[in-house]
Protein backbone atom coordinates (compact mmCIF):
# COMPACT_ATOMS: atom_id res chain seq x y z
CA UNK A 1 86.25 -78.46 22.24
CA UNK A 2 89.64 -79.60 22.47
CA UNK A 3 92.28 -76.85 21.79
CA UNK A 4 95.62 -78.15 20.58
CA UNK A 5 99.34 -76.00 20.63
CA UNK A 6 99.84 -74.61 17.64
CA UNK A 7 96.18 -75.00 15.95
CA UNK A 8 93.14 -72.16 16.11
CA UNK A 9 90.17 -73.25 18.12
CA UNK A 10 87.24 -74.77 15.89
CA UNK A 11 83.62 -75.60 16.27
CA UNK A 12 83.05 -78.44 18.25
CA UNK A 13 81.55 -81.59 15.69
CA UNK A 14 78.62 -81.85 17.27
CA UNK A 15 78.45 -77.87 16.39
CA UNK A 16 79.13 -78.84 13.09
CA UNK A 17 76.39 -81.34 12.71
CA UNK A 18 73.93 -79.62 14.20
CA UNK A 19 74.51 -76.66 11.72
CA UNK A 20 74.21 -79.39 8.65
CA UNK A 21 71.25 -81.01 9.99
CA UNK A 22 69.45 -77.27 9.76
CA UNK A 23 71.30 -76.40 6.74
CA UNK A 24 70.01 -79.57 5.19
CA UNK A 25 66.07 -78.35 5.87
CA UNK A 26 66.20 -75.66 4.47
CA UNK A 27 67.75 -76.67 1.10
CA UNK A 28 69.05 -79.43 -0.52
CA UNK A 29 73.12 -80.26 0.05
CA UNK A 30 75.33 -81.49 -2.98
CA UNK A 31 76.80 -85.18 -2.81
CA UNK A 32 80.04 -83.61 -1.18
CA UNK A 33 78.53 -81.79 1.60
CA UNK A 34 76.01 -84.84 2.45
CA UNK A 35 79.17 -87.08 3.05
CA UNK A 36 80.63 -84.36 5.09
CA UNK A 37 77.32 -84.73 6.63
CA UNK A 38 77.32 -88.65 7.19
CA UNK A 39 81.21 -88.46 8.20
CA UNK A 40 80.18 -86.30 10.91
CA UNK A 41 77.47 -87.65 11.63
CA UNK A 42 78.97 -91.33 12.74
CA UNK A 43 81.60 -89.65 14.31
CA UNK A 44 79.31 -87.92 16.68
CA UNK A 45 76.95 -90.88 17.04
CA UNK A 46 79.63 -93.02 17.83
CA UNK A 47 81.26 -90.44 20.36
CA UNK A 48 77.41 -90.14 22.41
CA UNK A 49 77.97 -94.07 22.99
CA UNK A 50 74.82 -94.46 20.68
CA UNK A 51 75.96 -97.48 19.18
CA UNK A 52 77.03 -98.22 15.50
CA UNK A 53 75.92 -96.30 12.59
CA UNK A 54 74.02 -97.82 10.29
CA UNK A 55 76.89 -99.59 7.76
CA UNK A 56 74.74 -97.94 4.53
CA UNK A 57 75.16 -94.37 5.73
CA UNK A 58 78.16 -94.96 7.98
CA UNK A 59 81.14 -92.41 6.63
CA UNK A 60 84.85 -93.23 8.21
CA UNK A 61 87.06 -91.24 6.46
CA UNK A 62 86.95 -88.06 4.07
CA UNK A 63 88.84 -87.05 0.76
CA UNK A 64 91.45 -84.18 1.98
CA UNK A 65 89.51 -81.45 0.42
CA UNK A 66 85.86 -82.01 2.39
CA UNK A 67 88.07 -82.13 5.12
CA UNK A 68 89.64 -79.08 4.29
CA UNK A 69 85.27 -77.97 3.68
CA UNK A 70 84.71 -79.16 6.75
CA UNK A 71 87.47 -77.37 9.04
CA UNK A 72 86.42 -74.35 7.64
CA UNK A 73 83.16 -74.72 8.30
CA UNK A 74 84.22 -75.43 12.15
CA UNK A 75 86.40 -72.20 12.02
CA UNK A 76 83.26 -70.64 11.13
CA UNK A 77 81.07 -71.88 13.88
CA UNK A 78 83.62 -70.68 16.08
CA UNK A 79 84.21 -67.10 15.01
CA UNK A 80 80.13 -67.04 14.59
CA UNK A 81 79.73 -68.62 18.57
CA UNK A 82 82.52 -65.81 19.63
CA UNK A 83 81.17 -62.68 17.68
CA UNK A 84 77.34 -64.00 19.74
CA UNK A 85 79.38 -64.04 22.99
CA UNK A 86 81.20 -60.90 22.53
CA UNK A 87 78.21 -58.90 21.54
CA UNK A 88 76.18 -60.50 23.91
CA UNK A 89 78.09 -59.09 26.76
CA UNK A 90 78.97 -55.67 24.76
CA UNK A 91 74.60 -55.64 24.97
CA UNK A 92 74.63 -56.54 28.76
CA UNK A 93 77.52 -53.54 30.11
CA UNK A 94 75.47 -51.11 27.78
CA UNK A 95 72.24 -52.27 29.58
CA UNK A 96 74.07 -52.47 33.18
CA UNK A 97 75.38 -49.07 32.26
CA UNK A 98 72.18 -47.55 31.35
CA UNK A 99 70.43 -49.03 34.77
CA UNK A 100 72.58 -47.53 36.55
CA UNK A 101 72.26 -44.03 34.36
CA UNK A 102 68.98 -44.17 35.30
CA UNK A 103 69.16 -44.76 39.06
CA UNK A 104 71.65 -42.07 39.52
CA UNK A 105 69.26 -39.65 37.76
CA UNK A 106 66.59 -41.04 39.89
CA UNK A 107 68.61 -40.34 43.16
CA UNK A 108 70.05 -37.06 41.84
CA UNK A 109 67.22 -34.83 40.37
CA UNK A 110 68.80 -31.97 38.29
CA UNK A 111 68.93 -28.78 40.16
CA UNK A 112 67.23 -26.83 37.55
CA UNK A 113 64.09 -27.96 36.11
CA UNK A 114 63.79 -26.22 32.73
């Protein structure tokens, strides 16, 4: 992910395809969303040196509002991808924490055993 001055960090594309790919599995997309699709599709093909995109599905350029669809859905990825990290770690201090709980009783039996 390239962050630029000025501009709030995003999904990565390849994020972004991935999560249509799945999203298109499970139910069908609309005309707007499958050229979001396609657009980012070539772009990422292209970008993995996998050659040209076939010219019948091949997408170059996107009407300003499924761009505008399609930045949001990277600002989405992004905030999802962070919230996972944060509360991944928030899970792994609590489980440290309690480890260590737990030794410390272990090497410190309570004086009074009621």
């Amino acid at each position: 992910m390239r962050e630029l001055k000025g501009e709030e960090p995003t999904g990565t594309d390849a994020e972004a395809c991935a999560y249509l790919y799945t999203a298109a599995l499970t139910q069908p997309m609309d005309h707007d969303w499958s050229e979001i699709y396609l657009y980012i599709a070539t772009r990422v093909y292209s970008r993995w040196g996998k050659g040209e995109m076939p010219q019948d599905i091949k997408v170059e350029s996107l009407r300003d509002d499924r761009r505008a669809d399609l930045n949001r859905l990277k600002r989405w990825l992004y905030q999802q991808r962070t919230r996972a990290r944060i509360e991944r770690d928030r899970a792994e201090r609590r489980q440290k924490a309690d480890v260590a709980k737990a030794e410390l009783e272990v090497m410190q039996p309570s004086m009074f055993g009621f």
